[in-house]
PDB file of N, CA and C in Angstrom:
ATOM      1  N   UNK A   1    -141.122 -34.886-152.765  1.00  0.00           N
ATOM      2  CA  UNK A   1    -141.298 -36.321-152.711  1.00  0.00           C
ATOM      3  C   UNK A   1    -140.142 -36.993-151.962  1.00  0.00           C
ATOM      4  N   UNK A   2    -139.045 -36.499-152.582  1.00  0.00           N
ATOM      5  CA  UNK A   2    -137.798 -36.875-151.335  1.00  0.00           C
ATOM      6  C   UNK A   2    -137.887 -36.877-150.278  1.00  0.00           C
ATOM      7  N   UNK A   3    -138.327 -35.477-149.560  1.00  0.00           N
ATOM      8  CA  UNK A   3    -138.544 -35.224-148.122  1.00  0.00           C
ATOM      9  C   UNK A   3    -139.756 -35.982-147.862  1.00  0.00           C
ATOM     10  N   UNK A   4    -140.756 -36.753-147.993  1.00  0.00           N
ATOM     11  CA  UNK A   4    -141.659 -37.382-147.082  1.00  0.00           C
ATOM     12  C   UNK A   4    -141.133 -38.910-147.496  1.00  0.00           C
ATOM     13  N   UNK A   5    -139.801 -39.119-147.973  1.00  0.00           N
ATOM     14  CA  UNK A   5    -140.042 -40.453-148.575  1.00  0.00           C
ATOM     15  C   UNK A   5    -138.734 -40.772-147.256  1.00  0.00           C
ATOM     16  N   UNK A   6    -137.775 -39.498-146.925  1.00  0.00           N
ATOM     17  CA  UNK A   6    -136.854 -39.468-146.020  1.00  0.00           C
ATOM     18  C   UNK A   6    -137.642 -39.184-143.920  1.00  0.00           C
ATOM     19  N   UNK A   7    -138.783 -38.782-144.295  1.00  0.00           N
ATOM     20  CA  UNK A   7    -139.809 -39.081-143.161  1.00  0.00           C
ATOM     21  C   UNK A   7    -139.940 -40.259-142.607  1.00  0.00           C
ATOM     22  N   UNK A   8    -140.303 -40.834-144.030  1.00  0.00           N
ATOM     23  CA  UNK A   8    -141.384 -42.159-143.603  1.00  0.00           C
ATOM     24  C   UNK A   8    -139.910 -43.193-143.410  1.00  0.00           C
ATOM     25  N   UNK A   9    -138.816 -42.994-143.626  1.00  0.00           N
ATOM     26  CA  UNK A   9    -138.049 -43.870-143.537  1.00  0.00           C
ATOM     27  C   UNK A   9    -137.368 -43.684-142.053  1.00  0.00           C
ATOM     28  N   UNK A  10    -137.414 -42.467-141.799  1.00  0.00           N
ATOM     29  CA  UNK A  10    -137.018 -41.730-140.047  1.00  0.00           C
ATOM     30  C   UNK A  10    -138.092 -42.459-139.300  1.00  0.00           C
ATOM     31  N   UNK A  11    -139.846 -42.581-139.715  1.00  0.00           N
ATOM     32  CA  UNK A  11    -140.523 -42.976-138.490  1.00  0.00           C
ATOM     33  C   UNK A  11    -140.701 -44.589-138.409  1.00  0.00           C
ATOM     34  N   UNK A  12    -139.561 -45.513-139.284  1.00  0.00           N
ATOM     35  CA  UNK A  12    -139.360 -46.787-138.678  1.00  0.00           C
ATOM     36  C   UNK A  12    -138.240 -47.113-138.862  1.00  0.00           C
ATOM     37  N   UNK A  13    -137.212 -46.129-138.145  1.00  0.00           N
ATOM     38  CA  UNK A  13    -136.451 -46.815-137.429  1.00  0.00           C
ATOM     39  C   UNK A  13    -136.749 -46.902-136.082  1.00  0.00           C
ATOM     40  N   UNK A  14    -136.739 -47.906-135.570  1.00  0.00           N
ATOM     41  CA  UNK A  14    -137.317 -48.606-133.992  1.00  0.00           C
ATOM     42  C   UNK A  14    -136.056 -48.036-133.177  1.00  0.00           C
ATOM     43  N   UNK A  15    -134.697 -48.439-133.507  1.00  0.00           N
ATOM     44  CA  UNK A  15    -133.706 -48.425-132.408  1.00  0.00           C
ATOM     45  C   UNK A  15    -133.205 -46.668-132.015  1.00  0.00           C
ATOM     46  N   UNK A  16    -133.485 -45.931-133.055  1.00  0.00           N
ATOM     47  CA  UNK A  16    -133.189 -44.670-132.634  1.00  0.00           C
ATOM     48  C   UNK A  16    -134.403 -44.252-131.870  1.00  0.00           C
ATOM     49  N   UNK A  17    -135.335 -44.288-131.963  1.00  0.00           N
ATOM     50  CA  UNK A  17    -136.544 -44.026-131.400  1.00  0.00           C
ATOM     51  C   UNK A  17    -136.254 -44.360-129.910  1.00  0.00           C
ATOM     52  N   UNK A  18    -136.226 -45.847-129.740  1.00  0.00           N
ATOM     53  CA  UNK A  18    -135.902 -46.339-128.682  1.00  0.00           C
ATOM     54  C   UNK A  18    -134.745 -45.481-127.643  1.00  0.00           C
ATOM     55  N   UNK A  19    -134.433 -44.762-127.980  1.00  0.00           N
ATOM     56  CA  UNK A  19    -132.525 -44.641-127.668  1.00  0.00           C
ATOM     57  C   UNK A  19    -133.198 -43.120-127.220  1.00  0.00           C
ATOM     58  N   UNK A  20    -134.043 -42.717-128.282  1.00  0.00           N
ATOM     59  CA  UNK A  20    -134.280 -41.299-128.061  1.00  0.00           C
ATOM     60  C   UNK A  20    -135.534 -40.775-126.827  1.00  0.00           C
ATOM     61  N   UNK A  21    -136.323 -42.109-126.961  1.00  0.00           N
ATOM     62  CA  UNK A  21    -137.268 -42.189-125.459  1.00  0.00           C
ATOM     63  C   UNK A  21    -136.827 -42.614-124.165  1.00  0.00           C
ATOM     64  N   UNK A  22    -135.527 -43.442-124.650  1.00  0.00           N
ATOM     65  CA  UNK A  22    -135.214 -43.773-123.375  1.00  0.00           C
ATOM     66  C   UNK A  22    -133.723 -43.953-122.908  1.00  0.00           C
ATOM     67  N   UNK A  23    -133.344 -42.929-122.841  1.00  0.00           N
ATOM     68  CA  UNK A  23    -131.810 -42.305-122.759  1.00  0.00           C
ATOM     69  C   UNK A  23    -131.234 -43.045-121.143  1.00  0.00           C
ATOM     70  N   UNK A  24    -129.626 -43.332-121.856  1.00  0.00           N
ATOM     71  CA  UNK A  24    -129.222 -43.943-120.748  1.00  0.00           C
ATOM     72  C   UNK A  24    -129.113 -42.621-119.275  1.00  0.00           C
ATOM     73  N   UNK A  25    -128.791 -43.126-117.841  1.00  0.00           N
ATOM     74  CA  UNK A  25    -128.510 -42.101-117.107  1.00  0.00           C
ATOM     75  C   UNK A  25    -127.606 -40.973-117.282  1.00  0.00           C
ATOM     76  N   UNK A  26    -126.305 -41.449-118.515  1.00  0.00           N
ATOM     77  CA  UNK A  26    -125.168 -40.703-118.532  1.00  0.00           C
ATOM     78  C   UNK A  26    -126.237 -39.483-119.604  1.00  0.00           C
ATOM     79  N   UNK A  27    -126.536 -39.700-120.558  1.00  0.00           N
ATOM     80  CA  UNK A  27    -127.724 -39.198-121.912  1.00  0.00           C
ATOM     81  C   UNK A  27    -128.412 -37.556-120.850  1.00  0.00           C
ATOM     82  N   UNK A  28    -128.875 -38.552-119.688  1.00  0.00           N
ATOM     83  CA  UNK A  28    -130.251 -37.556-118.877  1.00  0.00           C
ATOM     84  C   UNK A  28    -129.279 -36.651-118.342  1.00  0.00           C
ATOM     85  N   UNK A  29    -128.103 -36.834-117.607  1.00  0.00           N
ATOM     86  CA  UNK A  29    -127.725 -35.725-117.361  1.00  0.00           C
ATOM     87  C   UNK A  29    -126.644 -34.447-118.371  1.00  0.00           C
ATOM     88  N   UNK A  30    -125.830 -35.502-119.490  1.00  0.00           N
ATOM     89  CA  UNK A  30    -125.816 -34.445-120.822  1.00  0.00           C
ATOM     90  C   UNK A  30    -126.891 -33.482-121.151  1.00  0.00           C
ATOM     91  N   UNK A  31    -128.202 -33.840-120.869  1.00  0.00           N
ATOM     92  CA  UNK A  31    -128.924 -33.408-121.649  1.00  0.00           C
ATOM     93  C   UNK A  31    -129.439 -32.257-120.339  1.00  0.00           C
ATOM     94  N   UNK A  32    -129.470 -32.822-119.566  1.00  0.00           N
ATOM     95  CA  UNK A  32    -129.308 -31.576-118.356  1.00  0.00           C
ATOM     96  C   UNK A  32    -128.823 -30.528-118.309  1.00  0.00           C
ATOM     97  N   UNK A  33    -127.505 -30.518-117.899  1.00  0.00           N
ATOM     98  CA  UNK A  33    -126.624 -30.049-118.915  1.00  0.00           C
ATOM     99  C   UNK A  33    -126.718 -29.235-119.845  1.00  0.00           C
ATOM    100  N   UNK A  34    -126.455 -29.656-120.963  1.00  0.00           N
ATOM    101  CA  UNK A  34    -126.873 -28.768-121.888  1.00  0.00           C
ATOM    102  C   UNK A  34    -128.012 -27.527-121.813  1.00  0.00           C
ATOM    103  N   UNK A  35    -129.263 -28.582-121.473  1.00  0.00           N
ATOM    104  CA  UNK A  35    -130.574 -27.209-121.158  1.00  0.00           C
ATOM    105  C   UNK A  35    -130.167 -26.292-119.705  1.00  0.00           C
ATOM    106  N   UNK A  36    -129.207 -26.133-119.373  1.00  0.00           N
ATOM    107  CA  UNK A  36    -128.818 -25.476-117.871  1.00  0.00           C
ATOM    108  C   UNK A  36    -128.109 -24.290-118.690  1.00  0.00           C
ATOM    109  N   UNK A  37    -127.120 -24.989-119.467  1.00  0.00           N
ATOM    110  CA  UNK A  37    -126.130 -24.026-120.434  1.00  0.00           C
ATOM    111  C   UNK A  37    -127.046 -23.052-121.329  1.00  0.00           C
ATOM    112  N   UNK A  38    -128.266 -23.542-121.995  1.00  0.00           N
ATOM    113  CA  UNK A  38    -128.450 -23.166-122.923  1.00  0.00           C
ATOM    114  C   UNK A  38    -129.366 -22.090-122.182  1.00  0.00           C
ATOM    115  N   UNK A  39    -130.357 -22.033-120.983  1.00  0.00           N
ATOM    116  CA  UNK A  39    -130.748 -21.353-120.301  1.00  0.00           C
ATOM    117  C   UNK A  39    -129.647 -19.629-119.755  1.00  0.00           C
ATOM    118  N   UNK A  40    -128.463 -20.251-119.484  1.00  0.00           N
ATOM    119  CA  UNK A  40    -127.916 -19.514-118.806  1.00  0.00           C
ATOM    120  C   UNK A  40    -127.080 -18.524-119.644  1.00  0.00           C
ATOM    121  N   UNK A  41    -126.835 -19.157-121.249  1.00  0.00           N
ATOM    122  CA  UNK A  41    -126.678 -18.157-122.571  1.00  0.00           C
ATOM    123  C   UNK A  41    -127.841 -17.233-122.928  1.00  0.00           C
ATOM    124  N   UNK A  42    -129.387 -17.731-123.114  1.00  0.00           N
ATOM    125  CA  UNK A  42    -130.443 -17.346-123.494  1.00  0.00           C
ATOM    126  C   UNK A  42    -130.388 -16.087-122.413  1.00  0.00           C
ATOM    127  N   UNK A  43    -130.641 -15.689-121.248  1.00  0.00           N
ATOM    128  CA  UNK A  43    -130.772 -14.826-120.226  1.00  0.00           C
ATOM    129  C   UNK A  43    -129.333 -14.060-120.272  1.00  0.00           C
ATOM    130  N   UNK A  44    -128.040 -14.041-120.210  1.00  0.00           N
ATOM    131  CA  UNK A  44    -126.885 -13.425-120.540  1.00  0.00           C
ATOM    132  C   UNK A  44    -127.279 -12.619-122.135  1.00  0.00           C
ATOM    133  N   UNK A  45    -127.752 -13.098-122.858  1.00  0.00           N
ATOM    134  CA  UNK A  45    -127.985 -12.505-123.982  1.00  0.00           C
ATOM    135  C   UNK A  45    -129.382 -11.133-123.787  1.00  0.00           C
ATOM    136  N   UNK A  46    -130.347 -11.915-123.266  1.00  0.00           N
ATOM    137  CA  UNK A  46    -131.644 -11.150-122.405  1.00  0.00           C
ATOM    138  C   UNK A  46    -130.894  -9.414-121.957  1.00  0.00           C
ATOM    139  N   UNK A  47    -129.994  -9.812-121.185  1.00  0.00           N
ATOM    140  CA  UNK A  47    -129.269  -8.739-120.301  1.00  0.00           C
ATOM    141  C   UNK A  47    -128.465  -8.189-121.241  1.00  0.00           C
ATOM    142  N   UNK A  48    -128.096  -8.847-121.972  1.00  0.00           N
ATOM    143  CA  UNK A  48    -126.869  -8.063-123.390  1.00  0.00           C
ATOM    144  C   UNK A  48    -127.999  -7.222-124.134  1.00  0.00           C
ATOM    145  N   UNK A  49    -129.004  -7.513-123.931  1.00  0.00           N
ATOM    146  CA  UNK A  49    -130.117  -6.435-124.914  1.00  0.00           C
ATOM    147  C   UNK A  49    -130.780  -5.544-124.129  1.00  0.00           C
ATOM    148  N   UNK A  50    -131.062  -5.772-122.967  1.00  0.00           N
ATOM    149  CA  UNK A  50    -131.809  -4.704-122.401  1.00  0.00           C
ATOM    150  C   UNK A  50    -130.824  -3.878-121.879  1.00  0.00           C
ATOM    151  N   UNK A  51    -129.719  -4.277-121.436  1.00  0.00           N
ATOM    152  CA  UNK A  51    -128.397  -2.779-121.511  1.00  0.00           C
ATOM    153  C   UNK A  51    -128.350  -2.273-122.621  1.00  0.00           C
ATOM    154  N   UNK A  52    -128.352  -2.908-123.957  1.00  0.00           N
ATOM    155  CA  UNK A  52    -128.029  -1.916-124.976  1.00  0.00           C
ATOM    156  C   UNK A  52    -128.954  -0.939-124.717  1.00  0.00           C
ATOM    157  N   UNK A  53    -130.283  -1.415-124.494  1.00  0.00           N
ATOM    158  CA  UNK A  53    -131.318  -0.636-125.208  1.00  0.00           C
ATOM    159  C   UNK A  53    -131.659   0.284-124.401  1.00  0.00           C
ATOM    160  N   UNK A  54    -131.442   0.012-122.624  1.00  0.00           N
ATOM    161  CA  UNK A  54    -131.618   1.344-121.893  1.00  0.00           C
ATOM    162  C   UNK A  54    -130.600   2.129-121.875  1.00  0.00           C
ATOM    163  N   UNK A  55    -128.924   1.572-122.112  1.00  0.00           N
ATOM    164  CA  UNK A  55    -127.982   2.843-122.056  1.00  0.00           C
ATOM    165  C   UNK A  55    -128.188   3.700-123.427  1.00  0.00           C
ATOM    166  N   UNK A  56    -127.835   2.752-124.334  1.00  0.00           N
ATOM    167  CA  UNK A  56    -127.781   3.733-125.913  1.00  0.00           C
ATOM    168  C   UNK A  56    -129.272   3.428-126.982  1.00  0.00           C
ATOM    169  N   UNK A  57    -130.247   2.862-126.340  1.00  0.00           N
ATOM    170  CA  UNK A  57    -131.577   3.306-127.060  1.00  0.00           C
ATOM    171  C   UNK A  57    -131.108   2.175-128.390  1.00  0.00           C
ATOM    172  N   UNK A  58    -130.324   1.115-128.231  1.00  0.00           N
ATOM    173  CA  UNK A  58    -130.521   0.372-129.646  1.00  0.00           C
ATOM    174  C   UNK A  58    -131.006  -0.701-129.452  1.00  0.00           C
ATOM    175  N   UNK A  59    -132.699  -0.304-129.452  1.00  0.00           N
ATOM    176  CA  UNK A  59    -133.747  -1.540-129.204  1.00  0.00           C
ATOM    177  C   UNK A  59    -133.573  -2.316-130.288  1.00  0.00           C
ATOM    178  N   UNK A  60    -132.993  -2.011-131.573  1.00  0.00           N
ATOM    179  CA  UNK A  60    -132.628  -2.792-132.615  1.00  0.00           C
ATOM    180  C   UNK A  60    -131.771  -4.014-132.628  1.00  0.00           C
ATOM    181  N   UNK A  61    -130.990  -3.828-131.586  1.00  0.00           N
ATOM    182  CA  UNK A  61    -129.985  -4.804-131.285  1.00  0.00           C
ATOM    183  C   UNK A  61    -130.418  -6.474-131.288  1.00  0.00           C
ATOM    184  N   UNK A  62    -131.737  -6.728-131.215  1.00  0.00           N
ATOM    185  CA  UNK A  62    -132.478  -7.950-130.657  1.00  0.00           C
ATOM    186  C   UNK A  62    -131.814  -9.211-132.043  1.00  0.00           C
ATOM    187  N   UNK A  63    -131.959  -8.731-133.098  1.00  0.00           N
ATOM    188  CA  UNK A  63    -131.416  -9.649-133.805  1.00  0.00           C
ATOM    189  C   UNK A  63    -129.581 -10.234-134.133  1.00  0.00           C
ATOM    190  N   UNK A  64    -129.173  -9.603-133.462  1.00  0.00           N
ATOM    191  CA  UNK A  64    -128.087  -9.471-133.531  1.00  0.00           C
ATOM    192  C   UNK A  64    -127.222 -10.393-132.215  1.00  0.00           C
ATOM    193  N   UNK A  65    -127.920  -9.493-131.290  1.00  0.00           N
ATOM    194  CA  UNK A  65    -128.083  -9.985-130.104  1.00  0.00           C
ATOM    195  C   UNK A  65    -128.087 -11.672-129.622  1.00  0.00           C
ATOM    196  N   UNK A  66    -129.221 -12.101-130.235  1.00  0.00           N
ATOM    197  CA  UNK A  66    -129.978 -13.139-129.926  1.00  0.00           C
ATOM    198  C   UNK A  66    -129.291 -14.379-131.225  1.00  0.00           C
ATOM    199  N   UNK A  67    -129.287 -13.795-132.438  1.00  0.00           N
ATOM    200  CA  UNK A  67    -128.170 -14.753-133.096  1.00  0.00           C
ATOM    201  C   UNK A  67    -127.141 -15.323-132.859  1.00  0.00           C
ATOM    202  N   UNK A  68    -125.991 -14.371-132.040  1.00  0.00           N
ATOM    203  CA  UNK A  68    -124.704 -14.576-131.791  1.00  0.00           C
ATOM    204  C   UNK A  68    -124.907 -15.819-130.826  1.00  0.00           C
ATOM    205  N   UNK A  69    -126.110 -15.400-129.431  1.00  0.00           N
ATOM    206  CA  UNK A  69    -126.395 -16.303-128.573  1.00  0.00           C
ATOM    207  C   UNK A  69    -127.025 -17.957-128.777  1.00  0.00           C
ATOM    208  N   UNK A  70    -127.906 -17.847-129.712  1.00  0.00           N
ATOM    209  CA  UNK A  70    -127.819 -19.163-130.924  1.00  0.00           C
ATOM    210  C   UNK A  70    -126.849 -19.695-131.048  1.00  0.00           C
ATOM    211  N   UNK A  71    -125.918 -19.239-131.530  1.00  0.00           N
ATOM    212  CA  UNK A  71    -124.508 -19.345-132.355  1.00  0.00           C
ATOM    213  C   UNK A  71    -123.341 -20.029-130.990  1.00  0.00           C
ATOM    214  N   UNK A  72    -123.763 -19.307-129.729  1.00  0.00           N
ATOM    215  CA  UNK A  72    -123.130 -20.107-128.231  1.00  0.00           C
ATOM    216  C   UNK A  72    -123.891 -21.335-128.411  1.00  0.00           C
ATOM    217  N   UNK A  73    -125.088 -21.465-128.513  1.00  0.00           N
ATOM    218  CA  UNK A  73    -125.852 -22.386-127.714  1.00  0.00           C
ATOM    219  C   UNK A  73    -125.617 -23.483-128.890  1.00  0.00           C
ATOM    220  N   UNK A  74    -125.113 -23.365-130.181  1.00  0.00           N
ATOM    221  CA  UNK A  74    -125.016 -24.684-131.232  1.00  0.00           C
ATOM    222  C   UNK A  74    -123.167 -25.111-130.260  1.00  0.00           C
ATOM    223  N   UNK A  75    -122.524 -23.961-130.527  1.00  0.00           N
ATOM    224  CA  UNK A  75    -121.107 -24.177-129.944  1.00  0.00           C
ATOM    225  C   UNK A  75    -121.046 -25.051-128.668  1.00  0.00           C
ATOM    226  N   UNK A  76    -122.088 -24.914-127.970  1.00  0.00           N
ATOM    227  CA  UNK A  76    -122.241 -25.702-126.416  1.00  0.00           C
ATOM    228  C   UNK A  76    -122.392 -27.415-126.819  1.00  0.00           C
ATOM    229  N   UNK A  77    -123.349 -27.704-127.907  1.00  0.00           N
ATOM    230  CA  UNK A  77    -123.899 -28.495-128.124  1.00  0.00           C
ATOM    231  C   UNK A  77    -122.637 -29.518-128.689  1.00  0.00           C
ATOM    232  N   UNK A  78    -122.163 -28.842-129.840  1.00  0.00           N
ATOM    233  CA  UNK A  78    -120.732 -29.398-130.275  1.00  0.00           C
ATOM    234  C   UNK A  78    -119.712 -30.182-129.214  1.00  0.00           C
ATOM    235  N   UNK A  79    -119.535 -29.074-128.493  1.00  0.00           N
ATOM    236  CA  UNK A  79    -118.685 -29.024-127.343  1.00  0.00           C
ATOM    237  C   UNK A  79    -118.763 -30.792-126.787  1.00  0.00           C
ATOM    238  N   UNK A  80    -120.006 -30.570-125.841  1.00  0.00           N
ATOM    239  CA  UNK A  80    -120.396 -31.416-124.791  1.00  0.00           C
ATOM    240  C   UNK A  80    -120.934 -32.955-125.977  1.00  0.00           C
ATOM    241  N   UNK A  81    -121.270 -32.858-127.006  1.00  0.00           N
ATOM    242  CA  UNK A  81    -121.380 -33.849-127.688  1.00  0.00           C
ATOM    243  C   UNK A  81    -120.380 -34.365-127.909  1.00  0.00           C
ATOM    244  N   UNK A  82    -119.282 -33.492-128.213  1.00  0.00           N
ATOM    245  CA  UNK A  82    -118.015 -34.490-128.616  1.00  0.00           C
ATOM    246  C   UNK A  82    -117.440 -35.249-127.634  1.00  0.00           C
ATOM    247  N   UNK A  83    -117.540 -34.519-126.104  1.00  0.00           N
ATOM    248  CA  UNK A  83    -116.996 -34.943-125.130  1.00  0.00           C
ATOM    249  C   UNK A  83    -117.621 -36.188-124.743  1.00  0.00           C
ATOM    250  N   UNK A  84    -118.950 -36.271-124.666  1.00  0.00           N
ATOM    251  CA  UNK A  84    -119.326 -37.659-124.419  1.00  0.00           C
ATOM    252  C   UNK A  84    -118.929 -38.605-125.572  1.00  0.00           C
ATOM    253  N   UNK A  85    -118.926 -38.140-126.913  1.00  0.00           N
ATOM    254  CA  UNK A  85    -117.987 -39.447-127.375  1.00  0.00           C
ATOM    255  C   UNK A  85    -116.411 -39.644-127.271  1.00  0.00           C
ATOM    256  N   UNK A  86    -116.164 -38.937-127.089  1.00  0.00           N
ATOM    257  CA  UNK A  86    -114.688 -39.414-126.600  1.00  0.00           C
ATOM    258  C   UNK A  86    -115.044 -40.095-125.113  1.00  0.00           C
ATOM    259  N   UNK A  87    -115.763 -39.681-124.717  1.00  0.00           N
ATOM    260  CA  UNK A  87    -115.622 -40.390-122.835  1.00  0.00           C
ATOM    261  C   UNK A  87    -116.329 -42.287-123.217  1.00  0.00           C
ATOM    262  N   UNK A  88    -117.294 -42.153-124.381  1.00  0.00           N
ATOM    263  CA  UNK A  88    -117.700 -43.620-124.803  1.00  0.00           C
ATOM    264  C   UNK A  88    -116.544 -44.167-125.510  1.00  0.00           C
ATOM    265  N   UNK A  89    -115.298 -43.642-126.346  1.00  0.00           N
ATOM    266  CA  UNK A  89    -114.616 -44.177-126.725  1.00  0.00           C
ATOM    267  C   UNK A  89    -113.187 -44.752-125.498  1.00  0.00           C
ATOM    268  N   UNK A  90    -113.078 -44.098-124.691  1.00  0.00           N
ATOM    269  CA  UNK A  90    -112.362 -44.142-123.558  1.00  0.00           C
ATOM    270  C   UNK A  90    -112.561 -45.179-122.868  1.00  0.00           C
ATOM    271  N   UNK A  91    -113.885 -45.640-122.669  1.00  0.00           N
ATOM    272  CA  UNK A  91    -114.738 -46.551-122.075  1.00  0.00           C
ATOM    273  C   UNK A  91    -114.686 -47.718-122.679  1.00  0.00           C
ATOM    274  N   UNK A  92    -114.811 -47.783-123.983  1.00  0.00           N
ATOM    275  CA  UNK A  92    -114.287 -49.060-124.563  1.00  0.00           C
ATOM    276  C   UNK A  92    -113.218 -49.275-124.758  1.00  0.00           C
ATOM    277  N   UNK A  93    -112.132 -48.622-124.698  1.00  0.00           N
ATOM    278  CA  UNK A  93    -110.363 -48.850-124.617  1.00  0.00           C
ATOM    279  C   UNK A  93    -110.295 -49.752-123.061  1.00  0.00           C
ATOM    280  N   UNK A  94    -110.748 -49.297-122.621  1.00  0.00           N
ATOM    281  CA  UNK A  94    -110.572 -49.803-121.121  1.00  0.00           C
ATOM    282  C   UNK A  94    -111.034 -51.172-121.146  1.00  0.00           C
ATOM    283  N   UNK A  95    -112.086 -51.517-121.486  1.00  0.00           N
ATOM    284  CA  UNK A  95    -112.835 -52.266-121.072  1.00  0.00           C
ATOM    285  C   UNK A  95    -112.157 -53.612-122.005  1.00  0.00           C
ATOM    286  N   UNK A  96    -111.600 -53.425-122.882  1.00  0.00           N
ATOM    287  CA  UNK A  96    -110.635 -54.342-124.206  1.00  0.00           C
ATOM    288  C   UNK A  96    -109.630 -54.486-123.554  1.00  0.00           C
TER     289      UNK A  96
END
């Protein structure tokens, strides 16, 4: 009951919605960004498994593998999120 009562309160808020359909230019290319990074971990990881598995046969590796690379791709997210708020906080020092 909590969780649909924390739904229905997510699908009216207007201004995040707003914000989330329609991202400023700086937003579109973070978010660029990011899916470039997160592409280019996903496939590095791809290649971290199919070497295991043709040199030493540990087709098992996939979960292991593919977690750690998760585990980049939240770290990326952190990363580049924080940086744009510090670059919005920077932005308003200046501008005061």
């Amino acid at each position: 009951m909590l969780v649909y009562a924390g739904f229905q309160k997510e699908k009216y808020n207007i201004e995040k919605y707003n914000k989330e359909r329609n991202p400023s230019p700086e937003r579109k290319r973070r978010n660029a960004l990011i899916g470039k990074i997160y592409g280019c971990i996903m496939m590095l990881a791809t290649c971290v498994y199919l070497f295991l598995g043709f040199t030493s046969g540990s087709w098992e590796a996939a979960p292991e593998v593919y977690s750690i690379a998760a585990i980049f791709c939240g770290i990326t997210v952190v990363v580049l999120e924080g940086e744009g708020k510090q670059g919005n906080k920077k932005n308003k020092e200046n501008k005061e």
